[in-house]
Protein backbone atom coordinates (compact mmCIF):
# COMPACT_ATOMS: atom_id res chain seq x y z
CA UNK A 1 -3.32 -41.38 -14.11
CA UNK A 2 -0.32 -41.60 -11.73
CA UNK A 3 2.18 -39.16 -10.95
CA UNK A 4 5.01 -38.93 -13.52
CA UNK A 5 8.47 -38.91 -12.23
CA UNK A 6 12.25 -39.35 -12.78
CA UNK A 7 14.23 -41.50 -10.45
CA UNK A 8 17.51 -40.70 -9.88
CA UNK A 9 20.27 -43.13 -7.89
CA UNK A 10 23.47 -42.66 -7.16
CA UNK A 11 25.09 -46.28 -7.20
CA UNK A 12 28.17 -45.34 -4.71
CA UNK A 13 25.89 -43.96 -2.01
CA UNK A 14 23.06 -45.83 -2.55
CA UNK A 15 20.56 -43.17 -2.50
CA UNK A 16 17.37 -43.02 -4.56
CA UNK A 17 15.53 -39.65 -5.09
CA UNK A 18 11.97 -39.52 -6.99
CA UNK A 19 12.14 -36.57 -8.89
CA UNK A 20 8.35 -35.71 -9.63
CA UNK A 21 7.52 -34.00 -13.16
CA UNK A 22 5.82 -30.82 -14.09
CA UNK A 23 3.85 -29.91 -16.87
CA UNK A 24 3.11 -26.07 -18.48
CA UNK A 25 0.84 -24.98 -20.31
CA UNK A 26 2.83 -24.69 -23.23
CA UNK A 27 6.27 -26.15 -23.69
CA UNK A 28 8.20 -29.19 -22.63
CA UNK A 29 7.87 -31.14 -18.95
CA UNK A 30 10.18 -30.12 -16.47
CA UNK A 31 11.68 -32.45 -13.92
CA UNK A 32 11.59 -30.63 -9.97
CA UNK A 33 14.55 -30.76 -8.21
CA UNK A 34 13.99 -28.89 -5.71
CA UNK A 35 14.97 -31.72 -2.77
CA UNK A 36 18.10 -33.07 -4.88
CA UNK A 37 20.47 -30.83 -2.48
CA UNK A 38 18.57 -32.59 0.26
CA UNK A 39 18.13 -36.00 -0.52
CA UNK A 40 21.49 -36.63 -2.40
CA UNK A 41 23.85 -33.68 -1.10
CA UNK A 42 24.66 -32.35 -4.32
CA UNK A 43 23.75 -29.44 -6.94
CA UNK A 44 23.08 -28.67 -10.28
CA UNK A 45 25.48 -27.35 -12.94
CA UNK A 46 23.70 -25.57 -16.25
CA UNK A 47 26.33 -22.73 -17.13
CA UNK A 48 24.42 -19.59 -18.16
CA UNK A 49 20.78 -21.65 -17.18
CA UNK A 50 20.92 -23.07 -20.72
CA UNK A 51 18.10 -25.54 -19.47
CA UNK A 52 16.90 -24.43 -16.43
CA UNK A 53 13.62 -22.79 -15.00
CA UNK A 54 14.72 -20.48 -11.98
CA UNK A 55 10.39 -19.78 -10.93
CA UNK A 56 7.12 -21.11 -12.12
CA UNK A 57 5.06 -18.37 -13.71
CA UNK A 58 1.23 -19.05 -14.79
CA UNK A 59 1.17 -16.20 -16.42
CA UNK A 60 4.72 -15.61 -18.28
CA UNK A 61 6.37 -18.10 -20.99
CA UNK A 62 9.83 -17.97 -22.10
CA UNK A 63 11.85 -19.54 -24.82
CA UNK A 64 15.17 -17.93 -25.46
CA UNK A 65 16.49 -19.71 -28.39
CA UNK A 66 12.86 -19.06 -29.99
CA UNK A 67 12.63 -15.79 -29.21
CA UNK A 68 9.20 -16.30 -27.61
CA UNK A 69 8.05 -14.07 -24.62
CA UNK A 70 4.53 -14.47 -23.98
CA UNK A 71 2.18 -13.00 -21.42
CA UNK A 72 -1.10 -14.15 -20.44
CA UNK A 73 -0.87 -15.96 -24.01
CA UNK A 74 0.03 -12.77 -26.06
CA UNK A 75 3.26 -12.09 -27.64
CA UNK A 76 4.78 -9.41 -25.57
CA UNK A 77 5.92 -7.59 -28.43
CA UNK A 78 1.84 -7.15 -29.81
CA UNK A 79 1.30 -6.34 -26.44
CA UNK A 80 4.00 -3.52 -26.81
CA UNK A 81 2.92 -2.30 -30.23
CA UNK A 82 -1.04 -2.42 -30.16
CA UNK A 83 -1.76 -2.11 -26.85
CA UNK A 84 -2.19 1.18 -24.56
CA UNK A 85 -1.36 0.79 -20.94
CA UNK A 86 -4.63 0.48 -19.31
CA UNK A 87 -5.16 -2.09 -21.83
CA UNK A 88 -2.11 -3.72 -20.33
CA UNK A 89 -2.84 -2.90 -16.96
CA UNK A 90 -6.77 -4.78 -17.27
CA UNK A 91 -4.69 -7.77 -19.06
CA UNK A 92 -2.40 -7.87 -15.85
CA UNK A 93 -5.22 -7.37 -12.83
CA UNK A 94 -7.69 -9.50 -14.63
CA UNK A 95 -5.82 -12.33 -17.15
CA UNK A 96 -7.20 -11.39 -20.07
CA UNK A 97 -7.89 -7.86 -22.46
CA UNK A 98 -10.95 -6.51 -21.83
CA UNK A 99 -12.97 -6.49 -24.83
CA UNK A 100 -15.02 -2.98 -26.10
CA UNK A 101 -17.51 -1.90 -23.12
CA UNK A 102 -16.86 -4.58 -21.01
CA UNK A 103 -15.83 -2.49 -18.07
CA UNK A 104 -16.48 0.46 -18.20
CA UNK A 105 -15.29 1.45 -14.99
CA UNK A 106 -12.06 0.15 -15.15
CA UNK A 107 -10.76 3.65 -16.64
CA UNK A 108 -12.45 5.96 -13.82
CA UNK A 109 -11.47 3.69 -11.10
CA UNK A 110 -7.45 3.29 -11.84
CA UNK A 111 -7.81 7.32 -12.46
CA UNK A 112 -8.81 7.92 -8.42
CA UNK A 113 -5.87 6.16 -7.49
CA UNK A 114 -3.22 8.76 -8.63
């Protein structure tokens, strides 16, 4: 399957740029323009980044106007109300929550580091 991307000319200039295409895991395509500055000498405007990703995160996912914040696939606000922080801390160091006995020197180990 080929690359998807966007091109983008400016007719007075003459100037093509391929602007290649990103998928997430969840949510819509994204279109890089990271080279636009570059290839056509000018910027973006999106007052207030209404529609604009400012970093690529595998392990965060945003959407503002549907109130969803997830982390590693969790809604940050279970995370927040059901979990402890160790539980939290396994989630971040290992990309998932540890399930019951699964490690159980997780807790004695992050305890020697204090």
């Amino acid at each position: 399957m080929a690359d998807k991307t966007f091109e983008l000319v400016n007719p007075a200039a003459g100037v093509k740029s391929e602007l290649p295409v990103r998928s997430g895991t969840i949510g819509p395509d994204v279109i890089d323009i990271a080279h636009l500055t570059r290839d056509q000498g000018v910027f973006t405007f999106d007052p207030g980044f209404g529609v604009t990703a400012a970093c690529e995160s595998k392990i965060t996912y945003i959407d503002g106007d549907q109130g969803v914040l997830l982390y590693r696939g969790y809604p940050v606000e279970q995370l927040a109300e059901k979990g402890n922080f160790m539980e939290i801390a396994y989630l971040l160091l290992h990309g998932e929550l540890r399930t019951r006995g699964s490690s159980p020197t997780f807790r004695p180990a992050s305890r020697a580091t204090r």
